[in-house]
PDB file of N, CA and C in Angstrom:
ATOM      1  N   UNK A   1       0.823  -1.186   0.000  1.00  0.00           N
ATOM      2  CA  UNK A   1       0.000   0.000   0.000  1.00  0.00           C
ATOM      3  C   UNK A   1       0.871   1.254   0.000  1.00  0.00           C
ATOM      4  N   UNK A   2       2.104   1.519   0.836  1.00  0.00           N
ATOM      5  CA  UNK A   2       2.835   2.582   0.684  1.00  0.00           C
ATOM      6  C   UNK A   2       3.723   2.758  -0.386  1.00  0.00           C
ATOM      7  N   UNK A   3       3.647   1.065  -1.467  1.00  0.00           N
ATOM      8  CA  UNK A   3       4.630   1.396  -2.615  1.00  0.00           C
ATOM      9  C   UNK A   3       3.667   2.223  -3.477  1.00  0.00           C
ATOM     10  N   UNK A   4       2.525   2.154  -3.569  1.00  0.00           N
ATOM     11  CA  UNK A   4       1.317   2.155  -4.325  1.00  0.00           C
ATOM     12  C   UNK A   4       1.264   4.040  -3.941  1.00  0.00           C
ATOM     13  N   UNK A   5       1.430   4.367  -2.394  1.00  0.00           N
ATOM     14  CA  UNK A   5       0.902   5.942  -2.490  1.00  0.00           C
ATOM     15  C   UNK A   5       2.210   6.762  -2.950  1.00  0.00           C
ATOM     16  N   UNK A   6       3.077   6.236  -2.903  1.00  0.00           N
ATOM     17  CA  UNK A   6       4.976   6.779  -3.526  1.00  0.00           C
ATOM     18  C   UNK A   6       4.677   6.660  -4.679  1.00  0.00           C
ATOM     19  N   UNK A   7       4.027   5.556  -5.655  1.00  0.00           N
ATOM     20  CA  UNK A   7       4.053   5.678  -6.556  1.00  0.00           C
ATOM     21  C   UNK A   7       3.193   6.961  -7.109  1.00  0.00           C
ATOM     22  N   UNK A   8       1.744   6.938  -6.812  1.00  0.00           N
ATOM     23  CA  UNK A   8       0.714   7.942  -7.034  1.00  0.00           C
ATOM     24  C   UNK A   8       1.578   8.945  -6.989  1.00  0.00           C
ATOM     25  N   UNK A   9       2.289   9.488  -6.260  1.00  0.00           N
ATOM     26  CA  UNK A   9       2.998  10.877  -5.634  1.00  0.00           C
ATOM     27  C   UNK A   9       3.800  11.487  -6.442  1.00  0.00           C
ATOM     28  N   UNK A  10       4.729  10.172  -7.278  1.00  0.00           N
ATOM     29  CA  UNK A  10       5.880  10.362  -8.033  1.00  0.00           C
ATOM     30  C   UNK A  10       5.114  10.770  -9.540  1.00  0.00           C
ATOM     31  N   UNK A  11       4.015  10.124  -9.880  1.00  0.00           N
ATOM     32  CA  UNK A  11       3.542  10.140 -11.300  1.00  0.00           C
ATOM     33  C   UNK A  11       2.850  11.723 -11.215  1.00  0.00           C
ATOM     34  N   UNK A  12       1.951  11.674 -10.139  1.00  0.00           N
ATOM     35  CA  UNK A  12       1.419  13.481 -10.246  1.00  0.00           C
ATOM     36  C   UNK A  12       2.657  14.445 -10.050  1.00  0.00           C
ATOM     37  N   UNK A  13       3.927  14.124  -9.363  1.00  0.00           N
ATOM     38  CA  UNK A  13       4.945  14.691  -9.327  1.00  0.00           C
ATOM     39  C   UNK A  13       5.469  15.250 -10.947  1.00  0.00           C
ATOM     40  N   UNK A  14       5.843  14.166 -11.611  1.00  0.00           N
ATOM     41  CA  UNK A  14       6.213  14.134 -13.073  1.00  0.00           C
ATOM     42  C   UNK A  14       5.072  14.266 -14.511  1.00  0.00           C
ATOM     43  N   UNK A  15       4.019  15.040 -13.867  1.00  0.00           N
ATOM     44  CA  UNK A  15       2.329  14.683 -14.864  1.00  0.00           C
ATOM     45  C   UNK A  15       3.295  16.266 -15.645  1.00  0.00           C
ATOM     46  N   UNK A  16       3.147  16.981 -14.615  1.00  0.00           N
ATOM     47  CA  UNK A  16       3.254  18.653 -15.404  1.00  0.00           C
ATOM     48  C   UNK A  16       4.735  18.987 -16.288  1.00  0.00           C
ATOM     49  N   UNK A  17       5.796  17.885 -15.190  1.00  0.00           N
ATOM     50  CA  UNK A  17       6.751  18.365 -16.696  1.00  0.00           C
ATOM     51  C   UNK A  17       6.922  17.606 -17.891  1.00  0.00           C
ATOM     52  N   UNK A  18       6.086  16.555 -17.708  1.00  0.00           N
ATOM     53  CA  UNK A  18       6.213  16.108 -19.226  1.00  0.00           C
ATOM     54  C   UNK A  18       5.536  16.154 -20.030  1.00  0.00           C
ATOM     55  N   UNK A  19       4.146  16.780 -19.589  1.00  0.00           N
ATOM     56  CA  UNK A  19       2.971  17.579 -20.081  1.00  0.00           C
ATOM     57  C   UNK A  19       3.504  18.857 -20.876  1.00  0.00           C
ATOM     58  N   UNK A  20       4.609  19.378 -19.706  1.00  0.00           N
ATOM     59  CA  UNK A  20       5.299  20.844 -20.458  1.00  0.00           C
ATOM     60  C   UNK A  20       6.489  20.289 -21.609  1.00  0.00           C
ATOM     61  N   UNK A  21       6.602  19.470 -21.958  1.00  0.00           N
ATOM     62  CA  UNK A  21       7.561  18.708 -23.059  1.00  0.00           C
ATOM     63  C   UNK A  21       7.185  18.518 -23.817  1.00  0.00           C
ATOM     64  N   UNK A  22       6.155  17.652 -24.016  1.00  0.00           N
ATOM     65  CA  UNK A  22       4.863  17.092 -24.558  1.00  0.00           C
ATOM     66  C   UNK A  22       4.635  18.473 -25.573  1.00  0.00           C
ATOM     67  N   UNK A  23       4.129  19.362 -24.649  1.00  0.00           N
ATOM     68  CA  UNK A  23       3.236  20.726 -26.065  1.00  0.00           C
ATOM     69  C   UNK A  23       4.309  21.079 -26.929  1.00  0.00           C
ATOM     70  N   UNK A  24       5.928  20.674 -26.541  1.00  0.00           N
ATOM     71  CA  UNK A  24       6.754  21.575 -27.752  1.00  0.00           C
ATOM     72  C   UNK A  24       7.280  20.504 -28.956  1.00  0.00           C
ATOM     73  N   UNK A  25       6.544  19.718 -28.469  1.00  0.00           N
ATOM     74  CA  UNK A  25       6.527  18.831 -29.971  1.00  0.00           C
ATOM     75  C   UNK A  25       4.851  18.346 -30.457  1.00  0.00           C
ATOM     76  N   UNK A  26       5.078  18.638 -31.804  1.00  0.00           N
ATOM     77  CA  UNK A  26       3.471  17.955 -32.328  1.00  0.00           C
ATOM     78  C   UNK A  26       3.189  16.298 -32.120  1.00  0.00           C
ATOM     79  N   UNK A  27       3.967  15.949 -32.245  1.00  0.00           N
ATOM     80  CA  UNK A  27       3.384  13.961 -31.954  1.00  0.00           C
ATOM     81  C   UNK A  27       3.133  13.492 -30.898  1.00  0.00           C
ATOM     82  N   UNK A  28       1.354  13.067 -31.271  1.00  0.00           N
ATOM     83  CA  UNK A  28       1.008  12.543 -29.717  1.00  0.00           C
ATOM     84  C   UNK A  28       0.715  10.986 -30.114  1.00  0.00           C
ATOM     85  N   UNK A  29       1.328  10.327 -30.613  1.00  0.00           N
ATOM     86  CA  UNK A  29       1.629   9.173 -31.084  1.00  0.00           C
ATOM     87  C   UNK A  29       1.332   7.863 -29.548  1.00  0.00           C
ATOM     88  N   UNK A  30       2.019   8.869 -28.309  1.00  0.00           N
ATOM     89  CA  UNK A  30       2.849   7.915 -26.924  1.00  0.00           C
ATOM     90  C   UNK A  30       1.264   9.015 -25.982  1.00  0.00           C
ATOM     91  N   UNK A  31       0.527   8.221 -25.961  1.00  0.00           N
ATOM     92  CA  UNK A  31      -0.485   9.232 -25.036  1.00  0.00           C
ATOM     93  C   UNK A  31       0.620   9.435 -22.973  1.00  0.00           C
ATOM     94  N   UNK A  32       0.363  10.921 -23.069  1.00  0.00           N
ATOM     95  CA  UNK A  32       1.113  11.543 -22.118  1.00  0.00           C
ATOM     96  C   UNK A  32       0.907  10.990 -20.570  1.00  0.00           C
ATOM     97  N   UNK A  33       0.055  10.034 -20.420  1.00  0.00           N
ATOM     98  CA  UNK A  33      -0.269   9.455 -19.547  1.00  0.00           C
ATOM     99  C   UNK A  33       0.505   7.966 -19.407  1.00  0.00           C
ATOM    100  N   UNK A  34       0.678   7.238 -20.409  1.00  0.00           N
ATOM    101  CA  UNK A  34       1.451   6.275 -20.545  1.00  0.00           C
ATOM    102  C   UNK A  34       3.055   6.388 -20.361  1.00  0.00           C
ATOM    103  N   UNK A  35       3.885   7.662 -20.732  1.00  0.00           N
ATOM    104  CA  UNK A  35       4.907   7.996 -20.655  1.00  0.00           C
ATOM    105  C   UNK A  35       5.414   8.717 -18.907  1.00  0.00           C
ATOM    106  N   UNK A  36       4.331   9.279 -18.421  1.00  0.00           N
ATOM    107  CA  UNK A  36       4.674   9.710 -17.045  1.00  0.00           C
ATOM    108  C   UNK A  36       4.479   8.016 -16.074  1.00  0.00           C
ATOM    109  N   UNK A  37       3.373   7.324 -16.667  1.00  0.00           N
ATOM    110  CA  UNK A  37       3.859   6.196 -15.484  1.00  0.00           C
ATOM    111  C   UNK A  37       5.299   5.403 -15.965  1.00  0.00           C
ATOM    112  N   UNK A  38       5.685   5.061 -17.256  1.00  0.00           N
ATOM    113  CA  UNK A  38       6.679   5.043 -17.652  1.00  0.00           C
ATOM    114  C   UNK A  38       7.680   5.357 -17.109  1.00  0.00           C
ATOM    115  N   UNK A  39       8.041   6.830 -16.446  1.00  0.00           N
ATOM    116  CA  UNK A  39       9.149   7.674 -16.490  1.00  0.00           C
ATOM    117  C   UNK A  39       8.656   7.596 -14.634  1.00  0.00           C
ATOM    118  N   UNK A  40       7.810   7.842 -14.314  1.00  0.00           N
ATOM    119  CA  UNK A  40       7.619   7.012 -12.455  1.00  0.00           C
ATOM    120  C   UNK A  40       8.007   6.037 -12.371  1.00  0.00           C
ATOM    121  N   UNK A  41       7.837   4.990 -12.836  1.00  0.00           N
ATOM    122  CA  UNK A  41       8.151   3.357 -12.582  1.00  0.00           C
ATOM    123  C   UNK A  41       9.385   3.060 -12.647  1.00  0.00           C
ATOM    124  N   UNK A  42      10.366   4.209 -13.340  1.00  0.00           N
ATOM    125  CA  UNK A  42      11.904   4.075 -13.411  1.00  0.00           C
ATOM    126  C   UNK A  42      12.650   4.756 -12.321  1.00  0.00           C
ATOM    127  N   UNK A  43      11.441   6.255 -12.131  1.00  0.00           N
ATOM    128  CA  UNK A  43      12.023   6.452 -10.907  1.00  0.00           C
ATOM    129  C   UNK A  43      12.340   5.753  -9.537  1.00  0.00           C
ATOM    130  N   UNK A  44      10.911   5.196  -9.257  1.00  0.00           N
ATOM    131  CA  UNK A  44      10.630   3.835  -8.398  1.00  0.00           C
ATOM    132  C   UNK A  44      11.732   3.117  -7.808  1.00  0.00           C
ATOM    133  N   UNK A  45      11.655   2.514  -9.234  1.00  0.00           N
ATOM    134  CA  UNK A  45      12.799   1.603  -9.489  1.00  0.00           C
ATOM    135  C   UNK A  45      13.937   2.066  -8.640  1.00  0.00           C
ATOM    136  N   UNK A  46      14.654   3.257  -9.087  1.00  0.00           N
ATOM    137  CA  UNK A  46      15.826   3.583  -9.095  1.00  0.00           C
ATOM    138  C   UNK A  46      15.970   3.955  -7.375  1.00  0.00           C
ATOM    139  N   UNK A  47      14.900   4.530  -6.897  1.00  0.00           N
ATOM    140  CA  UNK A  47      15.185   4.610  -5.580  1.00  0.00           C
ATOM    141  C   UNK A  47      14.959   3.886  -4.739  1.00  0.00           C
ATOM    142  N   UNK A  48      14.075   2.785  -5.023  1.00  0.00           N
ATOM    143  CA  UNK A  48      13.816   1.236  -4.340  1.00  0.00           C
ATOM    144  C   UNK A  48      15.684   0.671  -4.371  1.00  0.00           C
ATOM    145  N   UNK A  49      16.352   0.603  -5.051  1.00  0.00           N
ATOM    146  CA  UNK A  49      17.441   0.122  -5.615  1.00  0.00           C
ATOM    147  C   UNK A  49      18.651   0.884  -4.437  1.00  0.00           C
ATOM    148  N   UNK A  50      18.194   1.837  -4.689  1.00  0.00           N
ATOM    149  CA  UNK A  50      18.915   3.149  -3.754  1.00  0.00           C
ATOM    150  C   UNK A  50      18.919   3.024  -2.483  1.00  0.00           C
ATOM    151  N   UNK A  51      17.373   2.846  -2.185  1.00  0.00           N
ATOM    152  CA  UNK A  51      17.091   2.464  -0.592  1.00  0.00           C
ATOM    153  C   UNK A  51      17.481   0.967  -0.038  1.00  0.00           C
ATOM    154  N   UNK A  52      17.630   0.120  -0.907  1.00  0.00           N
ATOM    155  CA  UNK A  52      18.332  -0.937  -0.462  1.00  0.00           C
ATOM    156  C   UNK A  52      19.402  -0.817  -0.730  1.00  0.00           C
ATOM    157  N   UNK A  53      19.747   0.091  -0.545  1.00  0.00           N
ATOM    158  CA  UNK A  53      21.604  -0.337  -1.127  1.00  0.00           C
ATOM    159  C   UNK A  53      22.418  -0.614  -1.976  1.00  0.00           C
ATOM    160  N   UNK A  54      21.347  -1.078  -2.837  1.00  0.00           N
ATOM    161  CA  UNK A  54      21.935  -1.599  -4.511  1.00  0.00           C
ATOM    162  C   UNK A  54      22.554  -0.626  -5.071  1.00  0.00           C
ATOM    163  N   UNK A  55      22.343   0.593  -4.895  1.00  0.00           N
ATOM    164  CA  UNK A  55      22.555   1.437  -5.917  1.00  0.00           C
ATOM    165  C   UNK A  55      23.544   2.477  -5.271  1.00  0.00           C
ATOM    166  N   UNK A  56      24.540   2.325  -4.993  1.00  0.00           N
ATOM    167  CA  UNK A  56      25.480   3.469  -4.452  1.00  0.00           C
ATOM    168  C   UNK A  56      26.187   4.527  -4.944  1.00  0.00           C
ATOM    169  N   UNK A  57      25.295   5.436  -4.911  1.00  0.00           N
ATOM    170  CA  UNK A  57      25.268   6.723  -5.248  1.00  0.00           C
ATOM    171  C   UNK A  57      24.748   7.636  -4.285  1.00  0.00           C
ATOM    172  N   UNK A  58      25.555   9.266  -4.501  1.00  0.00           N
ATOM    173  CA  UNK A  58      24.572  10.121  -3.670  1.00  0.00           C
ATOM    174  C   UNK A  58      23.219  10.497  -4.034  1.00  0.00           C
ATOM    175  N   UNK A  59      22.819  11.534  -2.918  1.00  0.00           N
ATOM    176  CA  UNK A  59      21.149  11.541  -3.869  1.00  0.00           C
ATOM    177  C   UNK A  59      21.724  12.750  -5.148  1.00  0.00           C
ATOM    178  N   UNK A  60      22.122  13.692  -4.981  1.00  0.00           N
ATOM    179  CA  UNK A  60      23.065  14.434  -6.233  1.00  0.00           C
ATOM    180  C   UNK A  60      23.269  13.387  -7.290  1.00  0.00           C
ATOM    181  N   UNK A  61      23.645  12.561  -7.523  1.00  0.00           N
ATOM    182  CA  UNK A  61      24.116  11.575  -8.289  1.00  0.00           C
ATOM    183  C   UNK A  61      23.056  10.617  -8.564  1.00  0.00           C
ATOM    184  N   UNK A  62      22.212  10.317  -7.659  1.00  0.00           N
ATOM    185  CA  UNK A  62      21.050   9.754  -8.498  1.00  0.00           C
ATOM    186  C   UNK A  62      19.974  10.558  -9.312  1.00  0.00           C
ATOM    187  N   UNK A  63      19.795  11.844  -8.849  1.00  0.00           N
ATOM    188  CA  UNK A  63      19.084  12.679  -9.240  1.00  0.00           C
ATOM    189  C   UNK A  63      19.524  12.958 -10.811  1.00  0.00           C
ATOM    190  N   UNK A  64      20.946  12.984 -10.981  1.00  0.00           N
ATOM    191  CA  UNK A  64      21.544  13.234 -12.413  1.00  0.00           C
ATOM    192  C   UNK A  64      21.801  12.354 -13.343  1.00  0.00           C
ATOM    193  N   UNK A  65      21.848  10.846 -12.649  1.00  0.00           N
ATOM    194  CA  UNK A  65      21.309   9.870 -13.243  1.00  0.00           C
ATOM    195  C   UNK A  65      20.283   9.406 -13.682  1.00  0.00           C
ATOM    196  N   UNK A  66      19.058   9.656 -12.749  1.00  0.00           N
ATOM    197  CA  UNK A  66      17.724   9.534 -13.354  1.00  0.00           C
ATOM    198  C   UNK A  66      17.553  10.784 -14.599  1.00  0.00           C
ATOM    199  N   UNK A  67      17.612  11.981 -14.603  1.00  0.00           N
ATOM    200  CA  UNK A  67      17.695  12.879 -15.519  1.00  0.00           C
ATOM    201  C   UNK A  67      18.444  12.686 -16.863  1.00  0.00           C
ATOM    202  N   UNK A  68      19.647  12.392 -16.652  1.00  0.00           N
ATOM    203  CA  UNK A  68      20.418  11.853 -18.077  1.00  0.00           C
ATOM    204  C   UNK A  68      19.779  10.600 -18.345  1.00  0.00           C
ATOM    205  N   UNK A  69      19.041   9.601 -17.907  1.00  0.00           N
ATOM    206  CA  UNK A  69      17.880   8.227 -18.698  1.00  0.00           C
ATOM    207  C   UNK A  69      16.654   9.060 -18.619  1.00  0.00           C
ATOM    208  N   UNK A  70      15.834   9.811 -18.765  1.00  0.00           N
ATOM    209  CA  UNK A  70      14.645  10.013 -18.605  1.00  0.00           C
ATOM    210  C   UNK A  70      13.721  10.998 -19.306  1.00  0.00           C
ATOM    211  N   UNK A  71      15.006  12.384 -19.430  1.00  0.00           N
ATOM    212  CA  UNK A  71      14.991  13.611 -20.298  1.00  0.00           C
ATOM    213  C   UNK A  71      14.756  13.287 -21.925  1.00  0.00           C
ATOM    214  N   UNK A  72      16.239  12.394 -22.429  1.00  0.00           N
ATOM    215  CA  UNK A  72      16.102  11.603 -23.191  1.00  0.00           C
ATOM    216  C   UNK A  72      15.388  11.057 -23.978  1.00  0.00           C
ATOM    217  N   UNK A  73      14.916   9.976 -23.171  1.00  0.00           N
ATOM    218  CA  UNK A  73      13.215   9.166 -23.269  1.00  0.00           C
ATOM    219  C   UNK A  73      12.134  10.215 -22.933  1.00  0.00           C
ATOM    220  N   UNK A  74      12.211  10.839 -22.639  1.00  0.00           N
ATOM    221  CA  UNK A  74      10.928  11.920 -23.057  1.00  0.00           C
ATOM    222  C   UNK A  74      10.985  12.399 -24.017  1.00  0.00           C
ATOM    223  N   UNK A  75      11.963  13.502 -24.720  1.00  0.00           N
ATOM    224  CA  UNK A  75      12.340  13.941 -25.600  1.00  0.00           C
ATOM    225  C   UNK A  75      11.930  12.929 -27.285  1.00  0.00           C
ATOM    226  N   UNK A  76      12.902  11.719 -27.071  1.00  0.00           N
ATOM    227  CA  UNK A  76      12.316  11.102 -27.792  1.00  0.00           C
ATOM    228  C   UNK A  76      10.902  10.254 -28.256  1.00  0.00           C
ATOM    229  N   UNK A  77       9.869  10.533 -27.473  1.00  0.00           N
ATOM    230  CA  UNK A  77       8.983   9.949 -27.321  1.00  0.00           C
ATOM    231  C   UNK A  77       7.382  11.187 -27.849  1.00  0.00           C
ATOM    232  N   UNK A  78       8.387  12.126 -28.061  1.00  0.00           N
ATOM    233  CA  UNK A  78       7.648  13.025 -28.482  1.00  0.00           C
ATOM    234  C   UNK A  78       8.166  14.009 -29.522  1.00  0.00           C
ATOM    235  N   UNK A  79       9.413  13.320 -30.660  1.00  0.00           N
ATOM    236  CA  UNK A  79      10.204  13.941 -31.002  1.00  0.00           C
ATOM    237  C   UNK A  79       9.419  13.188 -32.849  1.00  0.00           C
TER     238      UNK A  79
END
């Protein structure tokens, strides 16, 4: 249940900037709703990974890691 309200949190977190990405390209090919749980579920991921330990990095460093995979895949997904 608390992966479930982190998740909710993270996707309305990420709705508006990829909504604001989204309008500066014409192709709505990837409906904008499919791409923010997309781009949550990696976040998820990445800090589930983080919080266990798997992933040793600072939060600086995960933050710029998730951004350099994610920007990307947005970009292209509406490119």
């Amino acid at each position: 249940m608390i992966q479930s309200v982190i998740h909710k949190l993270l996707v309305d977190l990420l709705r508006d900037d990829v909504k604001a990405m989204s309008t500066r390209k014409g192709d709505r090919s990837i409906p904008t709703e499919a791409l923010v749980e997309f781009i949550a579920g990696g976040l998820f991921g990445m800090m589930k990974g983080w919080l266990a330990g798997k992933v040793r990095l600072s939060v600086e460093e995960l933050n710029a890691l998730f951004r350099r995979l994610a920007i990307p895949a947005i970009k292209s997904a509406f490119s």
